[in-house]
PDB file of N, CA and C in Angstrom:
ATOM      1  N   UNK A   1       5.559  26.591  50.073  1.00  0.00           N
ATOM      2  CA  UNK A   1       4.465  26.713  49.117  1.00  0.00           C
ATOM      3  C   UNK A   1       3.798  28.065  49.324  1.00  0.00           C
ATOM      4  N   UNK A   2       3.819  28.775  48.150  1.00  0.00           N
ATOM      5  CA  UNK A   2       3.248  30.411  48.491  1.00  0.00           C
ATOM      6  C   UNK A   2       1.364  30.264  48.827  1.00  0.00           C
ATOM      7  N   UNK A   3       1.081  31.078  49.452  1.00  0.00           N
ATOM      8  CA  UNK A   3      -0.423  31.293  49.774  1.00  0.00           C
ATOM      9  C   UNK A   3      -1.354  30.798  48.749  1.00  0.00           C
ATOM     10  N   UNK A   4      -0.919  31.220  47.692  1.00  0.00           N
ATOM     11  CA  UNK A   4      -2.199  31.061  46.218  1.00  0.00           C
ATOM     12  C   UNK A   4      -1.639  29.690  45.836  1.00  0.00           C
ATOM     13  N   UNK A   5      -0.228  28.991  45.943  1.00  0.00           N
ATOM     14  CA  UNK A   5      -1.004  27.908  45.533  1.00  0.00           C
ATOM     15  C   UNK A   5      -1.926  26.688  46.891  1.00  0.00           C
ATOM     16  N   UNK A   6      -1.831  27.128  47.677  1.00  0.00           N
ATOM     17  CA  UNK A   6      -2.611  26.318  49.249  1.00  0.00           C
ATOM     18  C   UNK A   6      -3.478  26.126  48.704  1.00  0.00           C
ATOM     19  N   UNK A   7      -4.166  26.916  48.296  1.00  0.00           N
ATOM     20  CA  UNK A   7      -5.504  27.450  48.097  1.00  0.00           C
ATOM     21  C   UNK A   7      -5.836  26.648  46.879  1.00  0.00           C
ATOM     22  N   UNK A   8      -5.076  25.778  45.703  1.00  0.00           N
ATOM     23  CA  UNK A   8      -5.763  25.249  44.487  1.00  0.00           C
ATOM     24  C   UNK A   8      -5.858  23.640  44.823  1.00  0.00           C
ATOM     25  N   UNK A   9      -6.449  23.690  43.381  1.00  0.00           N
ATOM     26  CA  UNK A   9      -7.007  22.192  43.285  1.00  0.00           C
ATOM     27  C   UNK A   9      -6.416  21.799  41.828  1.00  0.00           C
ATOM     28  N   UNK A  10      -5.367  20.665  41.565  1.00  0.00           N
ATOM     29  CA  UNK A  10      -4.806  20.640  40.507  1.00  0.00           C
ATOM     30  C   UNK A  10      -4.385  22.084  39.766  1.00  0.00           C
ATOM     31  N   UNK A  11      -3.821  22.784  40.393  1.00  0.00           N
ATOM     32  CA  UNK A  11      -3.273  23.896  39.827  1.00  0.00           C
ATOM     33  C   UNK A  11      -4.325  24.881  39.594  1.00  0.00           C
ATOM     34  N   UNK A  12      -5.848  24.791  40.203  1.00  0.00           N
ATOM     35  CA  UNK A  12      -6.741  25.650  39.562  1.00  0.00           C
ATOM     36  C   UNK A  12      -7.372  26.327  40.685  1.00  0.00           C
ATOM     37  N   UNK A  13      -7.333  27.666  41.112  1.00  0.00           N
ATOM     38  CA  UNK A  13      -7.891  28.358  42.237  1.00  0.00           C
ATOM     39  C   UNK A  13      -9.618  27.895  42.201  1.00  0.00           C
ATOM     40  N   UNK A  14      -9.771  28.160  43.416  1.00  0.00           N
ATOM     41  CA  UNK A  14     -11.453  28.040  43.816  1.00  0.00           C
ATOM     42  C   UNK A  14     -12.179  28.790  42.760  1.00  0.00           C
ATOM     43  N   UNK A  15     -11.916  30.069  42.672  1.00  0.00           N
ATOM     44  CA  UNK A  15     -12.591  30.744  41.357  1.00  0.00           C
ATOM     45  C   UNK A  15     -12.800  30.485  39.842  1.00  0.00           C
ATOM     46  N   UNK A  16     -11.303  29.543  39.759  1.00  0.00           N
ATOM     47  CA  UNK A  16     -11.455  29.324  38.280  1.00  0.00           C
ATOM     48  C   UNK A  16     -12.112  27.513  38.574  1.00  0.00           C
ATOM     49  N   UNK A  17     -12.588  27.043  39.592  1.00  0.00           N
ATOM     50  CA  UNK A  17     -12.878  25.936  39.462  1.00  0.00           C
ATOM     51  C   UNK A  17     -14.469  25.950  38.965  1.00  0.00           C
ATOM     52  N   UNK A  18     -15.084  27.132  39.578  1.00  0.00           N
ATOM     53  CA  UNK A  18     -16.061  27.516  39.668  1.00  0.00           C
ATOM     54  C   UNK A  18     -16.517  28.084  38.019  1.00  0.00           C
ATOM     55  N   UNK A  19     -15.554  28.361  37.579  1.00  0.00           N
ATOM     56  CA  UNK A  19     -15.908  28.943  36.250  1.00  0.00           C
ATOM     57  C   UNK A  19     -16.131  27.455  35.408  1.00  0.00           C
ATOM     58  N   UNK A  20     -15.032  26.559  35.686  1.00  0.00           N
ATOM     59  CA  UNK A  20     -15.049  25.491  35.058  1.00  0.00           C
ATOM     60  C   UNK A  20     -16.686  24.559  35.061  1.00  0.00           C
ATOM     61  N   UNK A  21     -17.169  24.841  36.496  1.00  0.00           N
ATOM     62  CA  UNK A  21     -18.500  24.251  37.062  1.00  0.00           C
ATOM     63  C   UNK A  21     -19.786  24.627  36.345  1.00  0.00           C
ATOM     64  N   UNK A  22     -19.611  26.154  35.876  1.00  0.00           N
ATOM     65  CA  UNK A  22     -20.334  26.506  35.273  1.00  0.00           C
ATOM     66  C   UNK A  22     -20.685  26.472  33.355  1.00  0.00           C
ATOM     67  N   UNK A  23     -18.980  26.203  33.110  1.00  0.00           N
ATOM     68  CA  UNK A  23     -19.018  25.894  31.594  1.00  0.00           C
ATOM     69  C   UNK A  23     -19.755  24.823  31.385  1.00  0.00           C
ATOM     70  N   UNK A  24     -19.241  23.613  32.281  1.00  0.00           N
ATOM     71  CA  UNK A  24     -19.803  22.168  32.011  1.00  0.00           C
ATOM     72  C   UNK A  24     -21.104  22.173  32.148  1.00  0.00           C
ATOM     73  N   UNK A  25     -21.877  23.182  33.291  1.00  0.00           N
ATOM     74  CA  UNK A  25     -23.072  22.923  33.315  1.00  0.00           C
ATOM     75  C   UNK A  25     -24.027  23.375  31.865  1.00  0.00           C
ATOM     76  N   UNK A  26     -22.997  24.339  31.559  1.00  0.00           N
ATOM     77  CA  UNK A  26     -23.663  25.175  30.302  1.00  0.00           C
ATOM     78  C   UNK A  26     -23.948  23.956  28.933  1.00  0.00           C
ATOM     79  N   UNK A  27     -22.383  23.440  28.834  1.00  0.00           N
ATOM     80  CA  UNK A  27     -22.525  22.146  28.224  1.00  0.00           C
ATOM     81  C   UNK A  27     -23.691  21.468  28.116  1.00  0.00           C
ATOM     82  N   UNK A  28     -23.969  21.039  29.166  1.00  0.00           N
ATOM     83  CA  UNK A  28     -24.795  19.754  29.767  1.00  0.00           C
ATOM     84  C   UNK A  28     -26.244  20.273  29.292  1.00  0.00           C
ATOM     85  N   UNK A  29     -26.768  21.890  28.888  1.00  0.00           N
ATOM     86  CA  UNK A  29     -28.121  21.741  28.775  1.00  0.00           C
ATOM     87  C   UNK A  29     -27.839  22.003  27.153  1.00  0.00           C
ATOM     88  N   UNK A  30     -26.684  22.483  26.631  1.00  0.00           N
ATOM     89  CA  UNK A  30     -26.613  22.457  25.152  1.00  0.00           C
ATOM     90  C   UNK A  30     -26.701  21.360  24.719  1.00  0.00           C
ATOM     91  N   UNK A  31     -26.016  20.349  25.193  1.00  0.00           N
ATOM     92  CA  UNK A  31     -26.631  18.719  25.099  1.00  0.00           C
ATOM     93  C   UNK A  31     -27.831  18.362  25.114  1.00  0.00           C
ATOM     94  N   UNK A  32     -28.502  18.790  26.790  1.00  0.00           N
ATOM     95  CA  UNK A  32     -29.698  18.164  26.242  1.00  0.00           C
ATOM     96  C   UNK A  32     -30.815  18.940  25.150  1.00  0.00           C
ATOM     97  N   UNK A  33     -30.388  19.923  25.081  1.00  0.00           N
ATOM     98  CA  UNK A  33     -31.403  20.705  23.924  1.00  0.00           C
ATOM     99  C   UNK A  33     -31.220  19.953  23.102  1.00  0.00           C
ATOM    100  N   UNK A  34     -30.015  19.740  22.609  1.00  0.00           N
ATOM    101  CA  UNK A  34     -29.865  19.037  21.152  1.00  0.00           C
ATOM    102  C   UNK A  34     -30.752  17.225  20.857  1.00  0.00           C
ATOM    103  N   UNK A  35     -30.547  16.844  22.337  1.00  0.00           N
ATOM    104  CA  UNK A  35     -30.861  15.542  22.388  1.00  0.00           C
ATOM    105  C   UNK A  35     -32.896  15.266  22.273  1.00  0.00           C
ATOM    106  N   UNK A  36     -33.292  16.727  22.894  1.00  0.00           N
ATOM    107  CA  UNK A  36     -34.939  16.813  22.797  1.00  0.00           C
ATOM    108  C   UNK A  36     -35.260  16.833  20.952  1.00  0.00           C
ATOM    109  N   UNK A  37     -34.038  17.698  20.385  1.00  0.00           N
ATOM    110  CA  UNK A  37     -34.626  17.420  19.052  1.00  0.00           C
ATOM    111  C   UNK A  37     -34.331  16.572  18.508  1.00  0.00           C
ATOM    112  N   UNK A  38     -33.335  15.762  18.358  1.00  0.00           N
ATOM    113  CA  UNK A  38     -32.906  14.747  17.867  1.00  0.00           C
ATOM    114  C   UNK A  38     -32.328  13.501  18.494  1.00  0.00           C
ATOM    115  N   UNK A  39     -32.244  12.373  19.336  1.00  0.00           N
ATOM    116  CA  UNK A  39     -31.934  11.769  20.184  1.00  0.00           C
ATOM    117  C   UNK A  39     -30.808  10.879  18.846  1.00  0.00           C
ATOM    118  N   UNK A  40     -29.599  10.587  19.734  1.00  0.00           N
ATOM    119  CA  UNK A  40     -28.390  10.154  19.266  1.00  0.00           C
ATOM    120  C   UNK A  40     -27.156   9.934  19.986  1.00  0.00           C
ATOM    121  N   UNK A  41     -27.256   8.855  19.683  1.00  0.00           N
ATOM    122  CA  UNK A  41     -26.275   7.504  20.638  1.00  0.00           C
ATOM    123  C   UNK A  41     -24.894   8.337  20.958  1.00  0.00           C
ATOM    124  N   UNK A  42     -24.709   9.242  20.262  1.00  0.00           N
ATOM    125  CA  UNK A  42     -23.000  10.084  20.201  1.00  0.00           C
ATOM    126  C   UNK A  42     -23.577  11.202  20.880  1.00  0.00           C
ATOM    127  N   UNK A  43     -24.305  11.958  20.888  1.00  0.00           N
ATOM    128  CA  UNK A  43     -24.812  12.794  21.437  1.00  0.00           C
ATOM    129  C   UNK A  43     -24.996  12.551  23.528  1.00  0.00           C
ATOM    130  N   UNK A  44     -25.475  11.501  23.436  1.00  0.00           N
ATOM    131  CA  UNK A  44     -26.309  10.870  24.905  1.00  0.00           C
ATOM    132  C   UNK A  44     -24.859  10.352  25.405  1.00  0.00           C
ATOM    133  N   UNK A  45     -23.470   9.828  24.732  1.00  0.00           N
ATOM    134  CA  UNK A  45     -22.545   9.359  25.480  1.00  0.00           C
ATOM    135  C   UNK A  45     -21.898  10.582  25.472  1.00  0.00           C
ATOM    136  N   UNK A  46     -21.692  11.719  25.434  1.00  0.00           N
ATOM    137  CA  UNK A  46     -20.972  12.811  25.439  1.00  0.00           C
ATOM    138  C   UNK A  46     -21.688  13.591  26.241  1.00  0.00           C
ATOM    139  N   UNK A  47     -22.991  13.358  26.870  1.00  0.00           N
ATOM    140  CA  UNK A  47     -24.049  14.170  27.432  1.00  0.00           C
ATOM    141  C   UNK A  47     -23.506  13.606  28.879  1.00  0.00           C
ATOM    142  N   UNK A  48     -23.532  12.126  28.866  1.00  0.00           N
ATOM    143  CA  UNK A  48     -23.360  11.667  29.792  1.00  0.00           C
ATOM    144  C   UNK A  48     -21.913  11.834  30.672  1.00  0.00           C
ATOM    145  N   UNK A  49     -20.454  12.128  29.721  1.00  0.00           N
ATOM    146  CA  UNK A  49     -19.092  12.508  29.758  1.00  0.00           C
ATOM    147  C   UNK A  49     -19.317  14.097  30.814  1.00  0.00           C
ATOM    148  N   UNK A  50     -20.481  14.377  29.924  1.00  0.00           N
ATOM    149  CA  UNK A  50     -20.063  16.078  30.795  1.00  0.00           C
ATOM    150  C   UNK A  50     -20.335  16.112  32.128  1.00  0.00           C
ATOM    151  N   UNK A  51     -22.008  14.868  32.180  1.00  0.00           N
ATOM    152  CA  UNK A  51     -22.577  14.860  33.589  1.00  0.00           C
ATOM    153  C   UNK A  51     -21.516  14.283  34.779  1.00  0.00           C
ATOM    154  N   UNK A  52     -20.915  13.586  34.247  1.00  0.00           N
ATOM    155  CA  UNK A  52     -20.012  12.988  35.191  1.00  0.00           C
ATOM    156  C   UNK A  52     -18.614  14.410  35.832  1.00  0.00           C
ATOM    157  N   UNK A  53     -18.317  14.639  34.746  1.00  0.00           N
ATOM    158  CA  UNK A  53     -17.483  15.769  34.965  1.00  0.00           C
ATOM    159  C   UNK A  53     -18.231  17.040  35.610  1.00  0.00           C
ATOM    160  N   UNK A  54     -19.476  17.183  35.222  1.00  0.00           N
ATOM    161  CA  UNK A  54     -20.036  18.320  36.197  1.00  0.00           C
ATOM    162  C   UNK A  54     -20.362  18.085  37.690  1.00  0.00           C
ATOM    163  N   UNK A  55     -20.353  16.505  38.273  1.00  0.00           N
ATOM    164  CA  UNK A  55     -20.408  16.073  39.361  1.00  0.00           C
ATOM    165  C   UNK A  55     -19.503  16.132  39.992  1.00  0.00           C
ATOM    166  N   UNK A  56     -18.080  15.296  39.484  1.00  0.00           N
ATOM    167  CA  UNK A  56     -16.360  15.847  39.885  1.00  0.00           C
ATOM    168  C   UNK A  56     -16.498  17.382  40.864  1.00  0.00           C
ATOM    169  N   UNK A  57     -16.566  18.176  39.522  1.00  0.00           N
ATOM    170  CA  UNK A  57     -16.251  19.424  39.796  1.00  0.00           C
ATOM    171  C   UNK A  57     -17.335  20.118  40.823  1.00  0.00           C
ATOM    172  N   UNK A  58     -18.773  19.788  40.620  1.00  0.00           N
ATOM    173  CA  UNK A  58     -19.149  20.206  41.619  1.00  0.00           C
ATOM    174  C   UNK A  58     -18.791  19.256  43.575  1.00  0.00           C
ATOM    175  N   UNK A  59     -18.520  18.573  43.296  1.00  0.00           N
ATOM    176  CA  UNK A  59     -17.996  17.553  44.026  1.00  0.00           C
ATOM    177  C   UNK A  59     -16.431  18.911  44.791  1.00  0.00           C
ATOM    178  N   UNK A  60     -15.638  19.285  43.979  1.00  0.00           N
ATOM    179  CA  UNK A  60     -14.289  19.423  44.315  1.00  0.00           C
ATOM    180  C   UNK A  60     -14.552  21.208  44.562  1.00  0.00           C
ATOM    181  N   UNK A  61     -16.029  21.505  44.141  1.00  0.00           N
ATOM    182  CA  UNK A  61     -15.856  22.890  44.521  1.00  0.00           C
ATOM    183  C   UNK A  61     -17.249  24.046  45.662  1.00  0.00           C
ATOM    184  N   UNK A  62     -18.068  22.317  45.466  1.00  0.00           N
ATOM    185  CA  UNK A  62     -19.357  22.705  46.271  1.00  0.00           C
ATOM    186  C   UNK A  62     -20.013  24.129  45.800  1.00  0.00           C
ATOM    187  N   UNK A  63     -21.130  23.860  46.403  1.00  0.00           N
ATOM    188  CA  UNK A  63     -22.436  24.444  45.150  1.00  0.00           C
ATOM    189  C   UNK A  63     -22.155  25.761  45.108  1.00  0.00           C
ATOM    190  N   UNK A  64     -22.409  26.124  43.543  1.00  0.00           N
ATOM    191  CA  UNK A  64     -22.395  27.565  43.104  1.00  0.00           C
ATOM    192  C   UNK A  64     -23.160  28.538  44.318  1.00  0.00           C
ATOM    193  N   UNK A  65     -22.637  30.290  44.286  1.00  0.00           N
ATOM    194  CA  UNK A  65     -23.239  31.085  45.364  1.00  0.00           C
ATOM    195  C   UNK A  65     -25.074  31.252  44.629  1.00  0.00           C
ATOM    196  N   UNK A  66     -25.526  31.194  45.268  1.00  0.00           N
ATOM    197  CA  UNK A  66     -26.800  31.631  45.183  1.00  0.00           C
ATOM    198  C   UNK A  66     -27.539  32.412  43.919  1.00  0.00           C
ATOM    199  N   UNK A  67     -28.165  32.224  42.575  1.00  0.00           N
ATOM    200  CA  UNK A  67     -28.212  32.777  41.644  1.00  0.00           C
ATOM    201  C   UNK A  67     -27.304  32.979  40.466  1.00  0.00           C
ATOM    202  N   UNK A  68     -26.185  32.172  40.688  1.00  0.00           N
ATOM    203  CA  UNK A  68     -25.159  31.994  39.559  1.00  0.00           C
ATOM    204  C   UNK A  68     -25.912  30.817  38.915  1.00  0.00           C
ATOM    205  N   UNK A  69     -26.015  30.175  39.051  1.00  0.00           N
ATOM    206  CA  UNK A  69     -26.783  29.764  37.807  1.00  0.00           C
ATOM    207  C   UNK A  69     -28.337  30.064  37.522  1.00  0.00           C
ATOM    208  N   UNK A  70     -28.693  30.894  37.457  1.00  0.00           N
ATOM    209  CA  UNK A  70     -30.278  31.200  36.682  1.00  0.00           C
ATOM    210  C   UNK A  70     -29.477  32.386  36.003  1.00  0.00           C
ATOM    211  N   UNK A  71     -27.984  33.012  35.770  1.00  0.00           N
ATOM    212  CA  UNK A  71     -27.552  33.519  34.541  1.00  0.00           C
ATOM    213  C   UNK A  71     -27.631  32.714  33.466  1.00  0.00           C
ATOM    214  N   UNK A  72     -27.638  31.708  33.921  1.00  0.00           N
ATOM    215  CA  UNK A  72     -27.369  30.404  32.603  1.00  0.00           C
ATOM    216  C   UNK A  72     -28.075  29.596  31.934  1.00  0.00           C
TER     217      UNK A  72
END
């Protein structure tokens, strides 16, 4: 097994897991913005889909470095 893949998680390096950590989180407040103006049953179960998946991933990649997220 070559060096770079040791190093992944389902085929996805530490770096790009991290990118992934950060999309979902991005998700998760476009959700709830939407949900402060309008609250909706499809909205709140898809809010809830991402939270779970942003836990996974932060789970599989442990917490962003310091100030990566207040870009967001």
């Amino acid at each position: 097994m070559s060096p770079d893949r040791k190093n992944q998680v389902f085929g996805f390096s530490p770096d790009e897991l991290k990118l992934l950590l950060v999309s979902v989180r991005q998700m998760r407040r476009t959700f709830g913005a939407a949900l402060q103006g309008q609250p909706n049953d499809g909205l709140e179960a898809y809010a809830a889909l991402y939270d779970q998946l942003y836990e996974k991933l932060l789970d599989m990649t442990g917490p962003l470095p310091e100030g990566v997220g207040d870009l967001f």
